[in-house]
Structure formats: structure tokens, C-alpha cells
Protein backbone atom coordinates (compact mmCIF):
# COMPACT_ATOMS: atom_id res chain seq x y z
CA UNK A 1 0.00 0.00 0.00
CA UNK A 2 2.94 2.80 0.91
CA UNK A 3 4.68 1.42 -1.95
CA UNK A 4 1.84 2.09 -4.26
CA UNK A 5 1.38 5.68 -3.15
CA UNK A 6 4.70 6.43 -3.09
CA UNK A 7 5.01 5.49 -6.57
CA UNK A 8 1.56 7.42 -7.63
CA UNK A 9 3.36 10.32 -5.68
CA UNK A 10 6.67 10.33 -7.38
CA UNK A 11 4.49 10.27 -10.63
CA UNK A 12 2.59 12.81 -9.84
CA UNK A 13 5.47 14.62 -9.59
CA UNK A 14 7.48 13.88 -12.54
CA UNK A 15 4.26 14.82 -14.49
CA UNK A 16 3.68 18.30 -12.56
CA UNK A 17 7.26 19.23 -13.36
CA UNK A 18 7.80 17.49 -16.40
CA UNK A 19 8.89 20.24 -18.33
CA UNK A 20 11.89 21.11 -16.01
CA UNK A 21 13.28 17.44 -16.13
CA UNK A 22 12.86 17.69 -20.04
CA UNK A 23 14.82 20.72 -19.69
CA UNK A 24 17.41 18.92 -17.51
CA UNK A 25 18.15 15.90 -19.94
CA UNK A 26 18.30 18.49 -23.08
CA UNK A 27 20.86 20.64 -20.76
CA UNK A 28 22.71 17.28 -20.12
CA UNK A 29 22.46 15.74 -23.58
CA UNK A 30 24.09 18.84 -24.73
CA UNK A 31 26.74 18.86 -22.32
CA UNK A 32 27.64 14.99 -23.07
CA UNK A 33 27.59 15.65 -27.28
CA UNK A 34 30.32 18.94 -26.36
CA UNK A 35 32.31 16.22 -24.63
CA UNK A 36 32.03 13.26 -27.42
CA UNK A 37 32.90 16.11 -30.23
CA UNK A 38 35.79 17.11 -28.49
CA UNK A 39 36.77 13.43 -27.95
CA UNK A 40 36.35 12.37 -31.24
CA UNK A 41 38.44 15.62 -32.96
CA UNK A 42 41.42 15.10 -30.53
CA UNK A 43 41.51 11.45 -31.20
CA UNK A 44 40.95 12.43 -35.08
CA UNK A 45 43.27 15.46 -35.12
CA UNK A 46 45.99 15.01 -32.27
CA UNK A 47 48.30 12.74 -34.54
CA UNK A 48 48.38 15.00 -37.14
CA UNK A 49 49.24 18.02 -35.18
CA UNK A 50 51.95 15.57 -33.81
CA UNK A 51 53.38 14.53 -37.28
CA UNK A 52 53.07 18.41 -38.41
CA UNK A 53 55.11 19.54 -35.50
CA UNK A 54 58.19 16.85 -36.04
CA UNK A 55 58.17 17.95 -39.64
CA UNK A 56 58.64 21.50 -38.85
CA UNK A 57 61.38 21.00 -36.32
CA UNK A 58 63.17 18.76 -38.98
CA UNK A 59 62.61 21.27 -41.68
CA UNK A 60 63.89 24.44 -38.88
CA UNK A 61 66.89 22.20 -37.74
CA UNK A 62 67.93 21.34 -41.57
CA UNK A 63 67.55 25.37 -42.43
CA UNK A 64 69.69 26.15 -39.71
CA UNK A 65 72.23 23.71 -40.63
CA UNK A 66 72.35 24.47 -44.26
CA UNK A 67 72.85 28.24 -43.68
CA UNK A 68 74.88 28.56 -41.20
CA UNK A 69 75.13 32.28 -41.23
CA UNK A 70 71.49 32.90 -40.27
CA UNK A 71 71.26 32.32 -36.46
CA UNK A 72 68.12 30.47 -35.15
CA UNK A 73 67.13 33.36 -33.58
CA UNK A 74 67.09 35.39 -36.85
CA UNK A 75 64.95 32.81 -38.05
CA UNK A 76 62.50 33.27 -35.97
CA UNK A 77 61.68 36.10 -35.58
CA UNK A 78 61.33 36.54 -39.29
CA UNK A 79 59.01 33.69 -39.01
CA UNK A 80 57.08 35.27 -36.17
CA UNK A 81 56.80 38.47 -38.24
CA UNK A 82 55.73 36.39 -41.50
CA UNK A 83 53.04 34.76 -39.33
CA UNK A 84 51.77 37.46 -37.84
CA UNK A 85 51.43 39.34 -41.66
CA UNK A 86 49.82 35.85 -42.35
CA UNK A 87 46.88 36.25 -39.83
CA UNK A 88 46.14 39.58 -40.94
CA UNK A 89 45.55 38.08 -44.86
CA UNK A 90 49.00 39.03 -46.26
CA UNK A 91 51.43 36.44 -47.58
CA UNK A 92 55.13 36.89 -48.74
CA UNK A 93 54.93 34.51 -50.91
CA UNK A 94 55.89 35.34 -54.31
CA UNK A 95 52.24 33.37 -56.26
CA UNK A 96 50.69 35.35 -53.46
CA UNK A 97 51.50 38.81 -53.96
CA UNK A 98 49.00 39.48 -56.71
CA UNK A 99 46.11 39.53 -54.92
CA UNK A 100 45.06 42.51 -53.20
CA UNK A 101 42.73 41.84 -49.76
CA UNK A 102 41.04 45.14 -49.65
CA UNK A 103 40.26 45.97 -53.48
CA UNK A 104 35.92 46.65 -53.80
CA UNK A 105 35.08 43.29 -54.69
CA UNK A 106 37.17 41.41 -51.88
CA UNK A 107 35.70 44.50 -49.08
CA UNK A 108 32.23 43.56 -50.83
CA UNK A 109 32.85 39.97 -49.83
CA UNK A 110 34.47 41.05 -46.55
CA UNK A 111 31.48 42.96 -45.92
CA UNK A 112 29.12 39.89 -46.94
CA UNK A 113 30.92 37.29 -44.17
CA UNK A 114 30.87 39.95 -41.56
CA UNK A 115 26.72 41.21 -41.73
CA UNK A 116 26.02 37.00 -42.37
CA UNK A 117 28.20 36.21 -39.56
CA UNK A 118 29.95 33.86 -41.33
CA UNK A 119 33.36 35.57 -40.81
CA UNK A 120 36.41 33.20 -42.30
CA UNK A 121 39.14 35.45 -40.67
CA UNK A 122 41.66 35.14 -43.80
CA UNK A 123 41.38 39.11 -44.11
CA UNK A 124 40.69 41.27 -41.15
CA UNK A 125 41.45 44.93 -40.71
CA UNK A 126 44.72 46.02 -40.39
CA UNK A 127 44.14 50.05 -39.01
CA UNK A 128 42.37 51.15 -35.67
CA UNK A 129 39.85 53.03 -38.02
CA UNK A 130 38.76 49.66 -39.79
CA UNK A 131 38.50 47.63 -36.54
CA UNK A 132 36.77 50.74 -35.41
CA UNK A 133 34.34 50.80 -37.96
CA UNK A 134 33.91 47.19 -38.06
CA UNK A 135 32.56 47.24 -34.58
CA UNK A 136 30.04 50.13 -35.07
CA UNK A 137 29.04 48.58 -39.01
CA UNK A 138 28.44 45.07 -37.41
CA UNK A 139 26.42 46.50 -34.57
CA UNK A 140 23.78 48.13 -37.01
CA UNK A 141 24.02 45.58 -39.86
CA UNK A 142 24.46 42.34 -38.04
CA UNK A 143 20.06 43.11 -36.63
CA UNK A 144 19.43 44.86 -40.18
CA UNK A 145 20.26 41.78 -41.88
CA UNK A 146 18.49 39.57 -39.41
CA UNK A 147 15.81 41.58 -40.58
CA UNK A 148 16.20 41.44 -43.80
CA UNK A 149 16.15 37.60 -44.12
CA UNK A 150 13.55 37.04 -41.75
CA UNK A 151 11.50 39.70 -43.93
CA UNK A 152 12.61 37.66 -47.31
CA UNK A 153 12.30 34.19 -45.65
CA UNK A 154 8.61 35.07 -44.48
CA UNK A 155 7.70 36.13 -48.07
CA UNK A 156 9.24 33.02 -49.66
CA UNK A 157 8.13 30.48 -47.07
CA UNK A 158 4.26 31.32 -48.37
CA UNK A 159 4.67 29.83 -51.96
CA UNK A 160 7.20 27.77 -51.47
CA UNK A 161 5.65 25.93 -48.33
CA UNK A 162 2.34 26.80 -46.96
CA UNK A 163 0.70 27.20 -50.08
CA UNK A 164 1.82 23.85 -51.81
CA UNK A 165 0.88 21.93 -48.70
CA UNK A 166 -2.70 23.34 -48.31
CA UNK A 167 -3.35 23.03 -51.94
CA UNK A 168 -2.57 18.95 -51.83
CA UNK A 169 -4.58 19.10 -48.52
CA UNK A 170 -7.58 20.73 -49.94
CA UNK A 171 -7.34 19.90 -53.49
CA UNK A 172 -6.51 15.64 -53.18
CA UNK A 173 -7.82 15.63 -49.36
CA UNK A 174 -4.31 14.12 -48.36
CA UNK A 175 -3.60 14.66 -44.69
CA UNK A 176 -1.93 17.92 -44.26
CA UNK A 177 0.61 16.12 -41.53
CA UNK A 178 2.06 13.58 -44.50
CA UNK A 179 1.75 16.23 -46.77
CA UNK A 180 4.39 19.04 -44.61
CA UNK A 181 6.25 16.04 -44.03
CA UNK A 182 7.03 15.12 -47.57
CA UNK A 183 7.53 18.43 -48.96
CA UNK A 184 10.04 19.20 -46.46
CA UNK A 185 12.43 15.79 -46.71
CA UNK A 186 11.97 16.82 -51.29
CA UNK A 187 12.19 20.71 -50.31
CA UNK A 188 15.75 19.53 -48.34
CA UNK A 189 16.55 17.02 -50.69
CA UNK A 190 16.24 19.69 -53.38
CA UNK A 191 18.27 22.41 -51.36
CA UNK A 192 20.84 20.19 -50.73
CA UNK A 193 21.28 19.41 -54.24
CA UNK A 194 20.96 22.81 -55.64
CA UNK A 195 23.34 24.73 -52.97
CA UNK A 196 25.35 22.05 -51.89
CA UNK A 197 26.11 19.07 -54.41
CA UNK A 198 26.04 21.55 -57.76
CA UNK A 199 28.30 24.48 -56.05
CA UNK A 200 30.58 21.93 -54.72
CA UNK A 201 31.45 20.28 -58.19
CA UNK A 202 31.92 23.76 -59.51
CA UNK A 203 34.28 24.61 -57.04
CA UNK A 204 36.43 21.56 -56.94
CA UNK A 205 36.34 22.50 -61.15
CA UNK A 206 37.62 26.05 -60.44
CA UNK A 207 39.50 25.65 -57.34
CA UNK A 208 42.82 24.18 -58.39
CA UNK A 209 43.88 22.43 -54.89
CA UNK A 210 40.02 21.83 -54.02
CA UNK A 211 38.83 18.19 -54.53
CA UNK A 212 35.11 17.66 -54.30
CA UNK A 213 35.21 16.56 -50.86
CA UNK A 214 36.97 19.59 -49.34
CA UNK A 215 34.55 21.99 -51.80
CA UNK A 216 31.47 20.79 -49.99
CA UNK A 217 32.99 21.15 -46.55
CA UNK A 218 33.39 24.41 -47.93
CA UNK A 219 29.78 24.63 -48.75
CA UNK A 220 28.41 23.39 -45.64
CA UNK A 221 31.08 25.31 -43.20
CA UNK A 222 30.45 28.48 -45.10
CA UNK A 223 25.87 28.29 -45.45
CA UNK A 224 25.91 27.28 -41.90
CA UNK A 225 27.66 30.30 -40.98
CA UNK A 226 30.80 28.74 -39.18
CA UNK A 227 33.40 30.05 -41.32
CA UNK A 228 36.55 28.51 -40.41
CA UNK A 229 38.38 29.93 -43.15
CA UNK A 230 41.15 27.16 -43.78
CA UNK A 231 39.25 27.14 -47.33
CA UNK A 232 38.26 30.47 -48.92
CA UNK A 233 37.83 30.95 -53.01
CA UNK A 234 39.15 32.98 -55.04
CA UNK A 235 42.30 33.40 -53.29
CA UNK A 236 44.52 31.38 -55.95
CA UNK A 237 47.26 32.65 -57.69
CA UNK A 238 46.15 34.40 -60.93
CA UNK A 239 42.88 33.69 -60.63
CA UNK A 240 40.74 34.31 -63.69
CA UNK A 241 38.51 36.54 -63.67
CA UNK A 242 38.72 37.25 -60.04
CA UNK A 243 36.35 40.42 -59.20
CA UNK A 244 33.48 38.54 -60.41
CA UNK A 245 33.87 35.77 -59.35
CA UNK A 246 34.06 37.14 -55.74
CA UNK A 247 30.97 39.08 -56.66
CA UNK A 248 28.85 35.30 -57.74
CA UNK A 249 30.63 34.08 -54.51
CA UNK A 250 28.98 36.70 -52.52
CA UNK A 251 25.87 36.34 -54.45
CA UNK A 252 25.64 32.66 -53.55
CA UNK A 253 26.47 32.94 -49.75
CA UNK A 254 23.34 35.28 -49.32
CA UNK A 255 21.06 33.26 -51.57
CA UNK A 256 21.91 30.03 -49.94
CA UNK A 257 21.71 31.34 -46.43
CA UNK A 258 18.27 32.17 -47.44
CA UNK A 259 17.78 28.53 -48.74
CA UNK A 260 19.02 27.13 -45.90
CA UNK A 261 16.25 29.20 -43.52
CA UNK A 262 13.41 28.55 -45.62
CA UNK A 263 14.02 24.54 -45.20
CA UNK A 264 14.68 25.08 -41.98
CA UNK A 265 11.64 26.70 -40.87
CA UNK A 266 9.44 24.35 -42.87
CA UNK A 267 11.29 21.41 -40.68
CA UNK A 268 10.21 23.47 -37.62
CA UNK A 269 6.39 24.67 -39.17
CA UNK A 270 6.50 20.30 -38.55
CA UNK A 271 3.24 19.75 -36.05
CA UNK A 272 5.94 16.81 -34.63
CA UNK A 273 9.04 18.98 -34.36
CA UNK A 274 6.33 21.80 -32.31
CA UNK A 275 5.42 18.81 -30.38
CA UNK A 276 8.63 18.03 -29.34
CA UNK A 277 9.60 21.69 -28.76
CA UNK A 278 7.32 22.52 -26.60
CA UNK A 279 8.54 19.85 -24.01
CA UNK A 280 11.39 21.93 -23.34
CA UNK A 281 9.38 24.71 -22.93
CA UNK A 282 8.03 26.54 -19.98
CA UNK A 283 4.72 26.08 -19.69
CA UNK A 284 2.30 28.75 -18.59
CA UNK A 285 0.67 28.61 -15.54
CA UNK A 286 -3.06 28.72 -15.35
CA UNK A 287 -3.64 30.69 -11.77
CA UNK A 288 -1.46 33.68 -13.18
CA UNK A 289 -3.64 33.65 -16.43
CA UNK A 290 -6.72 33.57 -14.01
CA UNK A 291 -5.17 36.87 -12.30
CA UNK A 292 -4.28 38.38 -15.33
CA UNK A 293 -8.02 37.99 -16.21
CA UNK A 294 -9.42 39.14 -12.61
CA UNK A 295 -7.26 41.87 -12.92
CA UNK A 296 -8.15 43.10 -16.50
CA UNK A 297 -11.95 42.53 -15.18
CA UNK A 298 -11.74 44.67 -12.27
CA UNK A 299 -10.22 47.47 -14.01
CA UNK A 300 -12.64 47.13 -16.84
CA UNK A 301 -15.24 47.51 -13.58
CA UNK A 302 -13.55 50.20 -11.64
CA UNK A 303 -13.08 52.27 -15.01
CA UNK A 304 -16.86 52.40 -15.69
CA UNK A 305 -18.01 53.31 -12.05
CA UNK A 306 -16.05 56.09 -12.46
CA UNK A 307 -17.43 57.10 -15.79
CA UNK A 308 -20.98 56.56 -14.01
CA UNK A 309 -19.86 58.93 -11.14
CA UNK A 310 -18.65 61.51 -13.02
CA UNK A 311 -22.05 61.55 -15.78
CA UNK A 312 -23.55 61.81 -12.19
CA UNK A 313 -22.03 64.81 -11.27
CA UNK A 314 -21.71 66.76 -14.67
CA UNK A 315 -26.08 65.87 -14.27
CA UNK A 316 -25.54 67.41 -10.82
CA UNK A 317 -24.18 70.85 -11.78
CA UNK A 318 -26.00 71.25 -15.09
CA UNK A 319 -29.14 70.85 -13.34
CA UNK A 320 -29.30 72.19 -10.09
CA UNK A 321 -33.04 72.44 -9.99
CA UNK A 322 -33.87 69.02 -10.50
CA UNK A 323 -36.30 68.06 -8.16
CA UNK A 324 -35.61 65.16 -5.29
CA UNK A 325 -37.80 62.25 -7.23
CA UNK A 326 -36.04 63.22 -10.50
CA UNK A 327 -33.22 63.17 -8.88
CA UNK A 328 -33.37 59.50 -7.73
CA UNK A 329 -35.06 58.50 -10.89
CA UNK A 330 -31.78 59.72 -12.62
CA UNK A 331 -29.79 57.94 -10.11
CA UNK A 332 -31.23 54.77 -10.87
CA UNK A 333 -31.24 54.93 -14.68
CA UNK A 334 -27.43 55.59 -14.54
CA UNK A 335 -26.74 52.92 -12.11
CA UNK A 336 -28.86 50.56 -15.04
């Protein structure tokens, strides 16, 4: 008998705050898939850092030894200065030199991976002005683009989504469930294709060192907006036609970041996927919506005894020789 409302209790329980415990396993489940990436890259990535490093030493050592007139010191510190040139998007390398970083069509492309947030890092301002400005022009275009594409992705979502679904729904009397369902694994399938398979052929075409594999991690890394920057087009040595290509570079970025939102809010327009949302969700609690209520009641109330009081008096002063039964009579109809 304790046992069996002890259990009912701790059920009770779990079902009065199941929300929080929801909560609790996606906070966890999060935490343990931070942990397995970082487990699986450093297992993946630590013996190649590893090989990279004894290659370098060998390759410093055998400089050093060959030219025996530079001191290691030297060396150095024209590497450190070389690297540091490096981070900033300037190479010394003679098939390097060609390309300028801050011409209009590489800013225009700058400008693109900063208000997208994709930001690869391989050029970044080199004056206080231009980190200056960066800072103030990211402030007021990083929310003006937000805008923007939740402005363009609400416009495009109607025909490309909504519309198609009802119209199978109404016109074939499919169920409107299977229906959203469908059209979002063909509208994915077809986005994928389009902005992901395509582009990355081209690129591995145009790219010289690019294979196909490494121009679709370029794809992906780039139209989900993590921009790592280890691969960035358009930076090869004489590179044809260069200032448009960065411009259909630019051009694709913004269209498939557009792509990429409209498939991703039909997934999430899913009735499943708002099923499943909303159990990590707070719920709303039904005594404050009952005060919220009384409240707006009583000063719905209080407002029109007021009004009443107030017609009462105006009656009061604009007819001071009402008589006593009138009086009352008028009384009466206002409280009616």
C-alpha cells in the first residue's frame, strides 16, 4: 500500500514538473555531445598536429644547418613576423603577392561574411579606423540583416511551403501532416542538391587544390555560418577573372543562407518537431492567467463606475433644480 502511493506520488510529480526534467536531460544531452565532439576531434586530429610539428622542427633544424650564417634566432623572428602578416591576410609569398585583400570586390565579400556572420578570418582589418568601424558597421548591420532575411524568408516560405501543402490538402484531401512532411524531406533534398552538391562540383572544377570533398565542406562550413576559413575561393594565384567571381561568390552565400532558412523553418512549421519543442518549454501557468483575467476585469469595472460617477455629477451641476424624485429617478437609470 505505501509502496503504491509512493510510486503514484513520485508520478505525480514527474508529471507536474515534467517540463523542467525535459529541460534537464536536453541541458545534459548537450553537455555529453560537447564532450564526445571534443573526444572524437582530438583522437581524429591530435596525430596530425603531432606529425606536423616533427616535420617542422626537422625542416627548422635542416635550415639552420644548411645556412649557417642565419642564427636560429634570426629565423624566428622573421618567421614570427611572416606569421603574424599571415593572420592579418597578407602572404610573402611570391604566387601570393598578386592579390590585393582590400580591393571593392574582396571589401564587398568582406562585408558579406561579416553582416552573415559567417566571418572566415583570412582578411581582417589592419588600421584602428577599420577595426573601429567594423565594430560600429556590425552593430547596425548584423540586426538589419536579421531583418532582412527574416522579412525575405517570411515572403518566400508562403509559396514555397504553406501554399503547396494546403493546396494537396484541400485539393486531393491528403492529410496535411504527411503532406508538410514530404515536402520538407523533397524541399531539403532539393536544397541540398541545388546549394550544396552543384556548387561543390563547380568549385572543386575552379578551385585548383580543391577536390570535391573539401569543396562541400566548404559549402556546408560556409551556409551554416561557421566560417573557419582554412578554405576560402578565389584566393589562388592568378585567378581568372577574379572580381566577379568574388561578386557570384557573394551572391551565392546570401542566396543560400536564405535557402538554408526557408528549409529550416518548414522542418520546424513540422506539427511533430512543435510537439517536441514545446517539451522543453516553460509552460504557462493557469492561476497567473486567471489573475491576469481578474485583474483586467476589475479594471474594466472600476473604469466604468467612475465614468458613471462623473455623468452623475456633470447631471448634478447642469441641473441644479432638478427636483428630489427626479433626482433618484436619474440615479437609478445611470446605475442601469
Amino acid at each position: 500500500m505505501l509502496q503504491s502511493l509512493a510510486g503514484s506520488s513520485c508520478v505525480r510529480l514527474v508529471e507536474r514538473h515534467r517540463s523542467a526534467w525535459c529541460f534537464g536531460l536536453l541541458v545534459l544531452g548537450y553537455a555529453l555531445y560537447l564532450v564526445f565532439g571534443a573526444v572524437v576531434f582530438s583522437s581524429v586530429e591530435l596525430p596530425y598536429e603531432d606529425l606536423l610539428r616533427q616535420e617542422l622542427r626537422k625542416l627548422k633544424r635542416r635550415f639552420v644547418e644548411e645556412h649557417e650564417c642565419l642564427s636560429e634566432q634570426q629565423l624566428e623572428s622573421f618567421l614570427a613576423r611572416v606569421l603574424e602578416a599571415s593572420n592579418y591576410g597578407v602572404s610573402v609569398l611570391s604566387n601570393a603577392s598578386g592579390n590585393w585583400n582590400w580591393d571593392f570586390t574582396s571589401a564587398l565579400f568582406f562585408a558579406s561574411t561579416v553582416l552573415s556572420t559567417t566571418g572566415y578570418g583570412h582578411t581582417v582589418p589592419l588600421s584602428d579606423g577599420g577595426k573601429a568601424f567594423c565594430i560600429i558597421y556590425s552593430v547596425i548591420g548584423i540586426p538589419f540583416t536579421l531583418l532582412f532575411l527574416t522579412a525575405v524568408v517570411q515572403r518566400i516560405i508562403v509559396y514555397v511551403t504553406r501554399r503547396p501543402v494546403l493546396y494537396f490538402h484541400v485539393r486531393w484531401g491528403f492529410s496535411k501532416q504527411i503532406v508538410a512532411i514530404i515536402h520538407a524531406v523533397i524541399l531539403g533534398f532539393v536544397t541540398v542538391s541545388c546549394f550544396f552538391f552543384i556548387p561543390a562540383a563547380i568549385f572543386s572544377v575552379l578551385e585548383d587544390d580543391w577536390n570535391f570533398l573539401e569543396s562541400f565542406y566548404f559549402c556546408f562550413i560556409s551556409l551554416s555560418t561557421i566560417g573557419l576559413g582554412d578554405y576560402v575561393p578565389g584566393e589562388g594565384y592568378n585567378q581568372k577573372f577574379r572580381e566577379l567571381y568574388k561578386i557570384g561568390i557573394t551572391c551565392y552565400l546570401l542566396l543560400g543562407l536564405i535557402a538554408m532558412l526557408v528549409v529550416l523553418e518548414t522542418f520546424c512549421e513540422l506539427h511533430e518537431l512543435k510537439k517536441f519543442r514545446k517539451m522543453f518549454y516553460v509552460k504557462k501557468d493557469k492561476e497567473e492567467d486567471r489573475v491576469h483575467i481578474v485583474e483586467h476585469d476589475q479594471l474594466s469595472f472600476s473604469s466604468i463606475s467612475d465614468q458613471a460617477a462623473s455623468l452623475k455629477e456633470d447631471q448634478k451641476i447642469n441641473e441644479p433644480f432638478v427636483t428630489p424624485q427626479s433626482a433618484v429617478n436619474c440615479d437609478g437609470c445611470i446605475n442601469n
